[in-house]
Protein backbone atom coordinates (compact mmCIF):
# COMPACT_ATOMS: atom_id res chain seq x y z
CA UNK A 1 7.87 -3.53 7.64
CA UNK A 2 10.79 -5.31 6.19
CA UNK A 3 11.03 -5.28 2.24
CA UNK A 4 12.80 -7.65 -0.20
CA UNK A 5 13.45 -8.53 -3.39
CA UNK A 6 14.70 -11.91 -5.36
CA UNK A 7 14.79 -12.86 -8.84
CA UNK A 8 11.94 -15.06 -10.07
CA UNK A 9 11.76 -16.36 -13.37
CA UNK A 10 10.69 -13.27 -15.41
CA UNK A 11 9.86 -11.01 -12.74
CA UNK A 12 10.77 -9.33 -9.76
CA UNK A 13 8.90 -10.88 -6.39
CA UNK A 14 8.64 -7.95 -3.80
CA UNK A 15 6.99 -9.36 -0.45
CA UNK A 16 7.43 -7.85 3.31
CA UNK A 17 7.34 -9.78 6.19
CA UNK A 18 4.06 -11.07 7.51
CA UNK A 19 2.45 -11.88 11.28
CA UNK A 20 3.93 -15.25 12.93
CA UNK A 21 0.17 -16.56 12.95
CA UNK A 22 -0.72 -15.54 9.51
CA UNK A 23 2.88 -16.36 7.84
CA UNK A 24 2.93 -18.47 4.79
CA UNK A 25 5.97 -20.27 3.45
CA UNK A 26 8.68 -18.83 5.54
CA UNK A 27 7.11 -16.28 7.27
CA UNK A 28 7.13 -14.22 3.75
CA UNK A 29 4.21 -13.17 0.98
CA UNK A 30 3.76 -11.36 -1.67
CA UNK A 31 2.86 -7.79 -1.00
CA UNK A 32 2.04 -7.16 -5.09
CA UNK A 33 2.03 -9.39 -8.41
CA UNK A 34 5.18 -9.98 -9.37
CA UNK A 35 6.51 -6.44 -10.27
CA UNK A 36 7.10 -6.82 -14.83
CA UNK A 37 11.05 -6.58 -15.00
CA UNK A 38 10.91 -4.43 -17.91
CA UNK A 39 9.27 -1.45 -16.56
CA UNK A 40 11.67 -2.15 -13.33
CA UNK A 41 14.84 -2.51 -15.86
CA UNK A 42 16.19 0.97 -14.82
CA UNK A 43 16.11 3.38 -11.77
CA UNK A 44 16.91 7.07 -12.12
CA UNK A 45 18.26 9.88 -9.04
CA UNK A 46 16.65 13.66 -9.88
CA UNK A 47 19.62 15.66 -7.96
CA UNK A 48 21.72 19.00 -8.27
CA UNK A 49 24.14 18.83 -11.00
CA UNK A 50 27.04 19.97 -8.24
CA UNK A 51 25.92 16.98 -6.51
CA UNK A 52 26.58 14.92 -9.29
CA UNK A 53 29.22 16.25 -10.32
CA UNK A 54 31.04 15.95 -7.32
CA UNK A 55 30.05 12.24 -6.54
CA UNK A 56 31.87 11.39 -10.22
CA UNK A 57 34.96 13.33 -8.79
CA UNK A 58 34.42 11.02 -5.31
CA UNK A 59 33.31 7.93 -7.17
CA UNK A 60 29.50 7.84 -5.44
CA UNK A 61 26.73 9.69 -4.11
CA UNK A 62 25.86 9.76 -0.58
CA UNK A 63 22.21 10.60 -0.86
CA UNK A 64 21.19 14.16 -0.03
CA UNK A 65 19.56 15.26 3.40
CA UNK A 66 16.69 13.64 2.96
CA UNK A 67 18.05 10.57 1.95
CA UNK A 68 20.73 10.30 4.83
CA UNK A 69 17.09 11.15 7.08
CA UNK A 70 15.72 8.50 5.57
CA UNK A 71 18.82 5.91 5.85
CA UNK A 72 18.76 5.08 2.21
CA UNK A 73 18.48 6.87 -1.25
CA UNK A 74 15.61 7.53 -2.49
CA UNK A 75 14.94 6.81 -6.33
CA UNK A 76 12.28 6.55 -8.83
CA UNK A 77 11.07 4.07 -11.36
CA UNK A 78 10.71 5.67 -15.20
CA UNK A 79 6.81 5.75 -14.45
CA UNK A 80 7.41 7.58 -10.82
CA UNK A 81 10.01 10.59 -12.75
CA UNK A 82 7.37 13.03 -13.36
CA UNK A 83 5.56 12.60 -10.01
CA UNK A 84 8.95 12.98 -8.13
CA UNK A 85 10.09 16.37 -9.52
CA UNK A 86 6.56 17.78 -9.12
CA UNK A 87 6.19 16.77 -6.12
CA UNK A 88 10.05 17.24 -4.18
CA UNK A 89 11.63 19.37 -6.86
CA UNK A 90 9.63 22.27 -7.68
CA UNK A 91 10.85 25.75 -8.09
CA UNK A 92 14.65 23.88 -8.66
CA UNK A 93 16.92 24.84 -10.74
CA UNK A 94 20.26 22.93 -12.09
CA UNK A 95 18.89 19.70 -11.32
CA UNK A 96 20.00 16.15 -13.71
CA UNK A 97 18.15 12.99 -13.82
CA UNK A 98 20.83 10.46 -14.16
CA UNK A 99 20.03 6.94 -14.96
CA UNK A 100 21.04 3.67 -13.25
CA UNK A 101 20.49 -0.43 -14.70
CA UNK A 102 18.89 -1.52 -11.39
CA UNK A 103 20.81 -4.51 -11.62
CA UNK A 104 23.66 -2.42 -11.59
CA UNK A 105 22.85 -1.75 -7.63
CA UNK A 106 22.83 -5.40 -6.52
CA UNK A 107 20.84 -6.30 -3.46
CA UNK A 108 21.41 -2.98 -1.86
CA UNK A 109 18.62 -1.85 -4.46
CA UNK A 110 15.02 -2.92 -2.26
CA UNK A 111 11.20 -1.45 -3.71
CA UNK A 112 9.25 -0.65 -1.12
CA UNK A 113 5.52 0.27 -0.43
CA UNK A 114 5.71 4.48 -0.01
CA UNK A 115 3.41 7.06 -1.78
CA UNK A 116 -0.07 5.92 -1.49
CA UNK A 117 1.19 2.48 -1.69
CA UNK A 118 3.34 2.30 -4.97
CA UNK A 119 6.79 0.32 -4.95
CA UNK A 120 9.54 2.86 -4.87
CA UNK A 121 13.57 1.58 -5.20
CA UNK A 122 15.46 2.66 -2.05
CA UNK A 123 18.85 2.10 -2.20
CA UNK A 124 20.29 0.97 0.99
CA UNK A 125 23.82 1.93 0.38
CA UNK A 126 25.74 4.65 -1.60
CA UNK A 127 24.96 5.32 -5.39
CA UNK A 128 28.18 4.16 -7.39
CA UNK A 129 28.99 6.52 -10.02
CA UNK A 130 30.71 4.17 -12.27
CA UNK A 131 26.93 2.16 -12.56
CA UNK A 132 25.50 5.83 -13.77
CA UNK A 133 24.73 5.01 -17.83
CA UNK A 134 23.04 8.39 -18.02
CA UNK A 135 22.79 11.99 -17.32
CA UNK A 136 20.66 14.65 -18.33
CA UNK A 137 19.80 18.13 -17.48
CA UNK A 138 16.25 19.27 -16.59
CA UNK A 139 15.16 22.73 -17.25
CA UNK A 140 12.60 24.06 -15.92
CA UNK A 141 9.02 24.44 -16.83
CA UNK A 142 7.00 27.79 -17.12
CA UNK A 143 5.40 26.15 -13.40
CA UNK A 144 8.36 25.16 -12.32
CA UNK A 145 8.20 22.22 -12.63
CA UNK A 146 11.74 20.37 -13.64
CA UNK A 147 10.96 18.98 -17.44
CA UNK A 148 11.84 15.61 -18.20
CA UNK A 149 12.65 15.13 -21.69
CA UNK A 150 10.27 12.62 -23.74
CA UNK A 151 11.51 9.61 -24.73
CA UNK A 152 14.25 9.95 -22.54
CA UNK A 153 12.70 7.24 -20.16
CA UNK A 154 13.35 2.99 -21.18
């Protein structure tokens, strides 16, 4: 499946590429409503603070193993956050959340259908640390869990 994403009025339009025999203007649809920009306005990277800390001293982040796996850099919406570190970061100490203006990322930045069909931004490209606007460590939790801050999340 091929994802993309282009400005549209208010919104973001997120569509995949369809059959030839069941294509619609241009071979493209909608695969959601148009995603609500506001809730999109931001992306965020959970990572190891080292990590970080050494993509400022390069000038980017090359994505971790799973991410180079993967072929692009996986990173969550504010609403996705707390299901990410439960799910991929348990147990993990020295971890930061550091937050990115999606526009920020240009057209590298594509949402795409993933955990039981949700719109996650993969970054097709590597993570500029000049775009970063925000950085925060996240303890952990008494389950392990990496906390994310309340409020902390536009």
């Amino acid at each position: 499946m091929t994802g993309f994403v282009t400005g549209l009025g208010t919104g973001l339009l997120i569509g995949r590429a369809l059959e030839p025999k069941s294509a619609l203007r241009d071979g493209w649809t909608q695969v959601s409503d148009v995603v609500d920009e506001q809730a999109r306005r931001y992306v965020y990277k959970i990572l190891p603070a080292a990590e970080w800390a050494d993509a400022e001293h390069r000038g980017s982040y090359g994505g971790s193993r799973d991410d180079q796996r993967d072929g692009f850099i996986h990173l969550s919406a504010a609403d996705q956050v707390a299901g990410t570190v439960a799910r991929h970061f348990k147990g993990q100490g020295d971890l930061v959340l550091v937050t990115f203006p999606a526009a920020a990322l240009g057209a590298a930045l594509v949402w795409e259908p993933s955990r039981r069909g949700a719109l996650f931004p993969h970054l097709y490209g590597p993570l500029p640390a000049a775009a970063a606007i925000g950085c925060v460590p996240l303890a952990l939790g008494a389950d392990g869990v990496p906390v994310v801050p309340e409020g902390l999340l536009r």
